[in-house]
Protein backbone atom coordinates (compact mmCIF):
# COMPACT_ATOMS: atom_id res chain seq x y z
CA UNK A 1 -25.18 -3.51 -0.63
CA UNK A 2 -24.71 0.19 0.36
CA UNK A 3 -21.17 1.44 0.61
CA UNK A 4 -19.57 4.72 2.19
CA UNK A 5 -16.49 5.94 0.41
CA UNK A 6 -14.41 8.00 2.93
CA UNK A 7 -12.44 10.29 1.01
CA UNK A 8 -12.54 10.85 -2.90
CA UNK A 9 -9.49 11.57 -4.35
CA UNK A 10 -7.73 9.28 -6.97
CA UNK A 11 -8.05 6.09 -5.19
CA UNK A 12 -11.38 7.16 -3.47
CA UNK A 13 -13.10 8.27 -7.30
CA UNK A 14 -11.69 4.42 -8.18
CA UNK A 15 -13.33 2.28 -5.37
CA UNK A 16 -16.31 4.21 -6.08
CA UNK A 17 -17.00 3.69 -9.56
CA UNK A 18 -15.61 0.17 -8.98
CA UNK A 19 -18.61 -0.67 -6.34
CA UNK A 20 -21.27 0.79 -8.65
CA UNK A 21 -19.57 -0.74 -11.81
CA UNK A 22 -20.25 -4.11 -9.65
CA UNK A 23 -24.05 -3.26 -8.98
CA UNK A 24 -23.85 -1.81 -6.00
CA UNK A 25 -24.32 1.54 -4.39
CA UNK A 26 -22.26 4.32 -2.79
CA UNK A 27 -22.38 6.97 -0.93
CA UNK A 28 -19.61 9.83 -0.74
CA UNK A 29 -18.08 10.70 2.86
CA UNK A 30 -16.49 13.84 1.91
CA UNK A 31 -15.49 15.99 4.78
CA UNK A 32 -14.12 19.76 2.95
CA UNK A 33 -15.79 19.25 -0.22
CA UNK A 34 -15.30 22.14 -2.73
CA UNK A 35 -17.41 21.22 -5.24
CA UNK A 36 -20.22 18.46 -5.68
CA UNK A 37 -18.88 15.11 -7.25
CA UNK A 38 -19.41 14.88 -11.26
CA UNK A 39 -20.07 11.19 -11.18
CA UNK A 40 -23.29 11.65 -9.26
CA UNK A 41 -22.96 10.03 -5.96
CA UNK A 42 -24.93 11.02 -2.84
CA UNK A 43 -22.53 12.83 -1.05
CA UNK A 44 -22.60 13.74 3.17
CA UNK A 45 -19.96 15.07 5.45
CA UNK A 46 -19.52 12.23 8.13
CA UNK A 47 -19.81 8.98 8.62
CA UNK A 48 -22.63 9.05 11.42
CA UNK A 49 -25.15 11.23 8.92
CA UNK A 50 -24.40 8.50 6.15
CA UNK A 51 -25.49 5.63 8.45
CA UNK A 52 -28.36 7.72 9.63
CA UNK A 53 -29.41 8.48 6.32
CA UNK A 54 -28.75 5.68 4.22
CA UNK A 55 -28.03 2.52 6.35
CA UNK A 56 -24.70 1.90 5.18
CA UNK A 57 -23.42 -2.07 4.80
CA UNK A 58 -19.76 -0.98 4.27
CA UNK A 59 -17.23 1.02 4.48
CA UNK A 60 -14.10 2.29 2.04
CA UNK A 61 -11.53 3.76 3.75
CA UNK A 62 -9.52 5.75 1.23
CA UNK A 63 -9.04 9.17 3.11
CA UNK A 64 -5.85 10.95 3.81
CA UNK A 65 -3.38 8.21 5.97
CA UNK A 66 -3.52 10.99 8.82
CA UNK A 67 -7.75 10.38 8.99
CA UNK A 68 -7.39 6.58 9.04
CA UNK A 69 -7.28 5.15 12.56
CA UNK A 70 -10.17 8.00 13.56
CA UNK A 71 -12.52 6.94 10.23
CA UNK A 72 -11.54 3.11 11.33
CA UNK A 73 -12.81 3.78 14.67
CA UNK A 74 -16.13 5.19 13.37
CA UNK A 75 -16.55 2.42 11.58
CA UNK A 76 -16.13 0.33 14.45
CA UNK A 77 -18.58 2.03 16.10
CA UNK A 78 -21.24 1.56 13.59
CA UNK A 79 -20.38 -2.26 13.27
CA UNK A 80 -19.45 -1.51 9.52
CA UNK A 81 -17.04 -3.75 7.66
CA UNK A 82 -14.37 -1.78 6.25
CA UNK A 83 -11.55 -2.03 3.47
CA UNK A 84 -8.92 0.68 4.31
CA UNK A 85 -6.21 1.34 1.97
CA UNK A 86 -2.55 1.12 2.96
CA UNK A 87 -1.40 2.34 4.95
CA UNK A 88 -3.87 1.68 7.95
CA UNK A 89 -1.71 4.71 10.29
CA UNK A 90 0.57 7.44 9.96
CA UNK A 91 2.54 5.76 12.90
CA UNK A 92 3.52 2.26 14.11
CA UNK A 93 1.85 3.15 17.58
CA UNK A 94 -1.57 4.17 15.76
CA UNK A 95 -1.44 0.92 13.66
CA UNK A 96 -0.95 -1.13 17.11
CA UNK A 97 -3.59 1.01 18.51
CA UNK A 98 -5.83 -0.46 15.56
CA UNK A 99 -4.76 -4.07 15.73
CA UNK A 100 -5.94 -3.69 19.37
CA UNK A 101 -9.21 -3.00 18.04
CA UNK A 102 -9.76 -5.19 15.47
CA UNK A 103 -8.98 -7.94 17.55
CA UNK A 104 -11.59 -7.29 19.49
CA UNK A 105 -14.18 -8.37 16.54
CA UNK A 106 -14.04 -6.93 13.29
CA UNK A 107 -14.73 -7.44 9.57
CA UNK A 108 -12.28 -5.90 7.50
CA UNK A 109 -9.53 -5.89 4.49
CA UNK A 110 -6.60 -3.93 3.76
CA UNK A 111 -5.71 -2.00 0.13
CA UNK A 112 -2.61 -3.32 -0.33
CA UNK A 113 -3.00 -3.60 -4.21
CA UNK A 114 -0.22 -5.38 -5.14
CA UNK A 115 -0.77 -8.44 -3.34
CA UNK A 116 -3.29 -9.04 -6.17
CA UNK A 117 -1.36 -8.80 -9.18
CA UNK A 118 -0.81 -11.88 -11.17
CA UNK A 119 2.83 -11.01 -11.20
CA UNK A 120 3.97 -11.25 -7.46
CA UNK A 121 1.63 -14.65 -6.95
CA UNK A 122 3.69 -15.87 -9.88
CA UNK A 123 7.00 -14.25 -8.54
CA UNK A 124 6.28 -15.64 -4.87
CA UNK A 125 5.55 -19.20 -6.01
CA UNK A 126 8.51 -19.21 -8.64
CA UNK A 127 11.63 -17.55 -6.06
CA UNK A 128 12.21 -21.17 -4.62
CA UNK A 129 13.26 -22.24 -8.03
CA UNK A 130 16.33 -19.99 -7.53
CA UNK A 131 17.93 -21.89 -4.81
CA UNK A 132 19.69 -19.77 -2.11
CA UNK A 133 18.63 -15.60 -2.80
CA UNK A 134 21.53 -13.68 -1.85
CA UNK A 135 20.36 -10.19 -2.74
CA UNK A 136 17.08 -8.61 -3.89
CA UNK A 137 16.88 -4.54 -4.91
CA UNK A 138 13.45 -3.36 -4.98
CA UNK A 139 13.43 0.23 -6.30
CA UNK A 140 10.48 2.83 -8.06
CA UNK A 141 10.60 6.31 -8.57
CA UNK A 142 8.15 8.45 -10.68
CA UNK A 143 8.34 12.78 -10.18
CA UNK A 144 5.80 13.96 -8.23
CA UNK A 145 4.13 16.05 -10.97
CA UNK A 146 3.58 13.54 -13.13
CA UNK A 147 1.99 11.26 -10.53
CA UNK A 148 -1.83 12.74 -11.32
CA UNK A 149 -1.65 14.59 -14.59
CA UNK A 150 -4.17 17.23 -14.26
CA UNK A 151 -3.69 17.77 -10.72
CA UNK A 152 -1.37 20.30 -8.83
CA UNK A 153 1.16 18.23 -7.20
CA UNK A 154 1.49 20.54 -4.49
CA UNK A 155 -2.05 20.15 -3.26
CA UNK A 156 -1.93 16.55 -3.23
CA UNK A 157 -1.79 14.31 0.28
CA UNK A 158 1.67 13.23 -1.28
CA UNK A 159 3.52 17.00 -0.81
CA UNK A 160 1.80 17.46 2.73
CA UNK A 161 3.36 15.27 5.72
CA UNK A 162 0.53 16.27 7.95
CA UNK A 163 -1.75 14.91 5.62
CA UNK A 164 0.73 11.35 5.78
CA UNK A 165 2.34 12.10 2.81
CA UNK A 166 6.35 11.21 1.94
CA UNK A 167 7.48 8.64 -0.90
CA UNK A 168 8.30 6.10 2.01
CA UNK A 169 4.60 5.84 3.23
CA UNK A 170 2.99 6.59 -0.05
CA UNK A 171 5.04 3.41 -1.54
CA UNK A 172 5.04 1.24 1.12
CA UNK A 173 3.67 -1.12 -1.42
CA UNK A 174 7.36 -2.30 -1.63
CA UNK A 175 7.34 -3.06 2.10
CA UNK A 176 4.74 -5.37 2.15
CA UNK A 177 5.38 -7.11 -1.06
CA UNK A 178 9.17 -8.00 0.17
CA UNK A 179 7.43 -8.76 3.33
CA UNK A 180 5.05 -10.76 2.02
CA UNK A 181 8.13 -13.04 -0.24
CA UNK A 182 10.83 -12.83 1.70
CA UNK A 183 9.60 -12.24 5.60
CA UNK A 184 10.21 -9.77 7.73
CA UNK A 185 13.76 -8.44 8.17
CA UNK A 186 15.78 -9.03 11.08
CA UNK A 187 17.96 -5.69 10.79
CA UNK A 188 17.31 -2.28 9.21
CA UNK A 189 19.41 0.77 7.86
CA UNK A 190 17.67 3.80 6.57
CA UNK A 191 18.03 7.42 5.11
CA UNK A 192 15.07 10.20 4.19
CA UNK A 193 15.42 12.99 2.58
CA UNK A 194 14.09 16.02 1.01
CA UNK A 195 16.29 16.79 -1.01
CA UNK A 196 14.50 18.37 -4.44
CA UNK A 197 13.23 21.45 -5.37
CA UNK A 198 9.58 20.63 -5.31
CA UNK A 199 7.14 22.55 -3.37
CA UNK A 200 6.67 19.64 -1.04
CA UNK A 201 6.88 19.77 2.56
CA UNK A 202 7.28 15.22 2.74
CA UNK A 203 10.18 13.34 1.97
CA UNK A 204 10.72 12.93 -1.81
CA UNK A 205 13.94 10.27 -1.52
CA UNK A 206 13.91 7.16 0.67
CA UNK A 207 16.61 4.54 0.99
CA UNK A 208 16.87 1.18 3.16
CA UNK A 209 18.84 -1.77 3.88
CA UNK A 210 17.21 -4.67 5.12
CA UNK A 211 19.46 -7.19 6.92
CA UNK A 212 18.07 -11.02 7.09
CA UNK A 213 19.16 -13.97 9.59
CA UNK A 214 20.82 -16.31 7.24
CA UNK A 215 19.32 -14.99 4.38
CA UNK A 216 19.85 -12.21 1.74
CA UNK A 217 20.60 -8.29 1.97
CA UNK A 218 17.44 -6.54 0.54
CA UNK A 219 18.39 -2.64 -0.99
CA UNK A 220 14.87 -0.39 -1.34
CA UNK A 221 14.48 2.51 -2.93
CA UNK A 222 11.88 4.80 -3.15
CA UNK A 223 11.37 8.58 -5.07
CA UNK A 224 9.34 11.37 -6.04
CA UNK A 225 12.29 12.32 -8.29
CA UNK A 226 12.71 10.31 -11.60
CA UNK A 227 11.83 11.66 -14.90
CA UNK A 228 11.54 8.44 -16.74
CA UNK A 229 9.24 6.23 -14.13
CA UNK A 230 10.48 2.58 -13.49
CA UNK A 231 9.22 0.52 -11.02
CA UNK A 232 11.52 -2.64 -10.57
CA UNK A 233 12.41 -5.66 -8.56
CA UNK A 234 15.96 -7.32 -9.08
CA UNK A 235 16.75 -10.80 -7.03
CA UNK A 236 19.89 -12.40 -7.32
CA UNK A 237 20.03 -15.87 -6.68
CA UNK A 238 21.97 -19.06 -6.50
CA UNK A 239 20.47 -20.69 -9.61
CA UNK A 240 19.76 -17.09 -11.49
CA UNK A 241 18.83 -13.79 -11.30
CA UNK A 242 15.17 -12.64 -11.58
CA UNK A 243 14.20 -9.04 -13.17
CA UNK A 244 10.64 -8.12 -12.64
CA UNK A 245 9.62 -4.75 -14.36
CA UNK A 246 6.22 -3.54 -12.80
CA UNK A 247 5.24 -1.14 -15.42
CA UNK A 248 5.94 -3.80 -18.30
CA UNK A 249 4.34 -6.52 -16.44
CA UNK A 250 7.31 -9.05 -17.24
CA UNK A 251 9.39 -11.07 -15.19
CA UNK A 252 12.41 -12.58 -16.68
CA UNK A 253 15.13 -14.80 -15.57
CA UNK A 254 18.72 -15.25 -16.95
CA UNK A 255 21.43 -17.61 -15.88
CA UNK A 256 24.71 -16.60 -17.08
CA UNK A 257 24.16 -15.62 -21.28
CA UNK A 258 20.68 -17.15 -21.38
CA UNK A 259 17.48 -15.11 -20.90
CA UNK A 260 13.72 -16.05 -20.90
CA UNK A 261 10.67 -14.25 -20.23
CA UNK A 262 8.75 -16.42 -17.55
CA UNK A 263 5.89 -14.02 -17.10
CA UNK A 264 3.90 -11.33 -19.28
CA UNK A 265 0.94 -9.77 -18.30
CA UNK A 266 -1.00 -6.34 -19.92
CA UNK A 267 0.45 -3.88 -16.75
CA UNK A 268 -2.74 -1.33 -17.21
CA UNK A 269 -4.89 -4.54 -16.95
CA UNK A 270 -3.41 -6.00 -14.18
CA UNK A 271 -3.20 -2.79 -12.33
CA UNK A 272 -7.11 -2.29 -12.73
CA UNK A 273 -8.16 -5.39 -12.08
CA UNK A 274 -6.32 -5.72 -8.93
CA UNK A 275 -8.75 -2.87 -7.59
CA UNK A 276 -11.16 -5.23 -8.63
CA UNK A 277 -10.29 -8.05 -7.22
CA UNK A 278 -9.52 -6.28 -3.81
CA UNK A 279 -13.08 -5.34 -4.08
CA UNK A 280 -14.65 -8.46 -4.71
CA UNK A 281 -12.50 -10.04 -1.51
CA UNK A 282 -13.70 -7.41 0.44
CA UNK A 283 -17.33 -8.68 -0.46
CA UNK A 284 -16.62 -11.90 -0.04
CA UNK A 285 -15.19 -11.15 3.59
CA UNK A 286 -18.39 -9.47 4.52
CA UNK A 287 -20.42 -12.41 3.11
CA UNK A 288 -18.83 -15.03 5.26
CA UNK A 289 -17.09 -16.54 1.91
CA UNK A 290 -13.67 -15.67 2.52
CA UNK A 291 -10.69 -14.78 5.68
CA UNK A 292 -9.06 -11.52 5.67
CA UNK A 293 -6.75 -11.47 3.03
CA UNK A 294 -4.41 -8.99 4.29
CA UNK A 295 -4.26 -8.83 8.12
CA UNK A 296 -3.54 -6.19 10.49
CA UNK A 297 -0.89 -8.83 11.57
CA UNK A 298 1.07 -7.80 8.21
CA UNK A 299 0.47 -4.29 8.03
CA UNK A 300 1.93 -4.10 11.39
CA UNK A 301 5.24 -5.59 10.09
CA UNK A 302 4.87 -2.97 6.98
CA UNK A 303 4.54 -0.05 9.58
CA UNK A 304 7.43 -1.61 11.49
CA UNK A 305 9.75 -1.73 8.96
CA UNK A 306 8.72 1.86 8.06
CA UNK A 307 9.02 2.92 11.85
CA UNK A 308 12.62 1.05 11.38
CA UNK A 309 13.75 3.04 8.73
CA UNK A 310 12.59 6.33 10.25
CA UNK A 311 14.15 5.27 13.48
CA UNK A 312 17.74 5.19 11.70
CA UNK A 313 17.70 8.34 9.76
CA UNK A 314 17.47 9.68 12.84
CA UNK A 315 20.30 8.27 14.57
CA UNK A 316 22.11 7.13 11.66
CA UNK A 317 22.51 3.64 13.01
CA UNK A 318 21.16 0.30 12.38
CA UNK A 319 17.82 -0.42 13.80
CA UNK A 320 16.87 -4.44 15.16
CA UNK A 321 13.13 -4.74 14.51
CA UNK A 322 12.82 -7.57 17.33
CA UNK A 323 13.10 -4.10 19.57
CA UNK A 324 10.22 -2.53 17.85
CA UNK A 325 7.80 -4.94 18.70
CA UNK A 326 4.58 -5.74 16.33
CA UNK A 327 4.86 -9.68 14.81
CA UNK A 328 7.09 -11.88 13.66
């Protein structure tokens, strides 16, 4: 198969050398390109020359957030399948604007990495050993410049909110995933801020509450700010408490003075391969061997719960998402 790569920065360089690495080709979509590629891909500026010139099969939607519902619709246009990474809008409205159109027919996946980590399929299968969960704190931060060594934070779609940058969409990894284990929360409390001294016009600092119907309080943080990265997950629990640590790829559990380690995985591994894996889904989608893993269904509830948060920074007041609409 043929696949067009929309967008080549970090993300965009890694599908791409993942679909040839799998014995397929590519071709680069690259719309202000400076400089020719150095890994040798064909390389046009639009979608419509790339299906003219090379009869695409797929698409790889890994352009700036602000590009994706208008790349997604030129997909749709060309009938292409399409894996778009996360998050599939800069707004709620533009990611029900693309649900609309998906379900009207359309062959797709979503980048929402994390889902395929070993870790969280062990985590999600394991939290109803814990009994009742009364609180969970999900929290990463990492400073912006050390994000992409070699690059200059301050050109990168992360500093620029036009572009759909700001920790609290760049991360919404952390939305889905305590979507995906815990549901949907019923109530939400947020705060944004920029509030460092990097050259960044997007929010560096997010914080949420995340209120549940008979079930636990969720805290969520989120930062551009930390010197020493950590990427964690914390659930409290009737029958223990459960610490996951991301970057170490362990999950332990301790009840009272006794620890174990109930999960340990190689964290550069696992992060790789879960490009991988999101890739080979993707093919298997296309080839009629597989459902959409990841539905627009459950990005919408990501996008709500981001719309939610945004919602009460601004007026400083609890926000119910039954009033945003999207699913339940």
């Amino acid at each position: 198969m043929r696949f067009g790569v929309l967008g080549y920065g970090s993300i965009g360089r890694r599908h791409a050398l993942n679909v040839r690495a799998s014995g397929h080709d590519v071709v680069l979509i690259r719309r202000q390109a400076a400089s020719k590629n150095e890994d040798g891909f064909p390389e046009v500026e639009s979608l419509d020359r790339a299906v003219q010139e090379f009869s695409l099969d797929a698409a790889i939607i890994s352009s700036p957030t602000s590009h994706h519902l208008a790349d997604a619709k030129d997909c749709l246009r060309h009938r292409l399948p399409f894996l778009m990474e996360k998050p599939p809008a800069l707004t709620l409205g533009e990611a029900l604007n693309l649900q609309r159109l998906i379900d009207e027919g359309a062959v797709y996946e979503l980048g929402f990495n994390l889902r395929y980590f070993p870790m969280f399929k062990f985590v999600r299968e394991f939290i109803p050993e814990l009994g009742r969960i009364y609180s969970v704190r999900a929290a990463v931060g990492q400073h912006l410049s050390l994000w992409r060594p070699g690059r200059d934070y301050r050109q990168t779609t992360s500093a620029k909110t036009e572009l759909g940058g700001g920790v609290h969409i760049e991360l919404v990894h952390e939305i889905d995933y305590l979507n995906w284990i815990f549901g949907r929360p019923n109530r939400v409390t947020g705060r944004l801020r920029k509030i460092s001294d990097l050259e960044i016009n997007s929010v560096d600092l997010c914080v949420g509450i995340f209120d549940y119907i008979d079930g636990p309080v969720v805290e969520l943080h989120l930062d551009y700010l930390a010197h020493q990265p950590f990427r964690t997950c914390e659930v409290i629990a009737e029958k223990g408490t459960l610490s996951i640590d991301i970057r170490a790829g362990t999950v332990d559990v301790s009840d009272g003075d006794t620890s174990r380690r109930v999960f340990e995985t190689d964290p550069q591994q696992q992060l790789d391969g879960s490009y991988v894996a999101e890739l080979t889904q993707f093919i298997d989608v296309i080839e009629g061997r597989a459902s959409t893993r990841v539905t627009m269904a459950e990005a919408v509830d990501a996008m709500t719960v981001l719309e939610a948060i945004t919602l009460s920074n601004k007026s400083e007041k609890a926000v119910y998402l039954a009033e945003l609409g999207g699913e339940l």
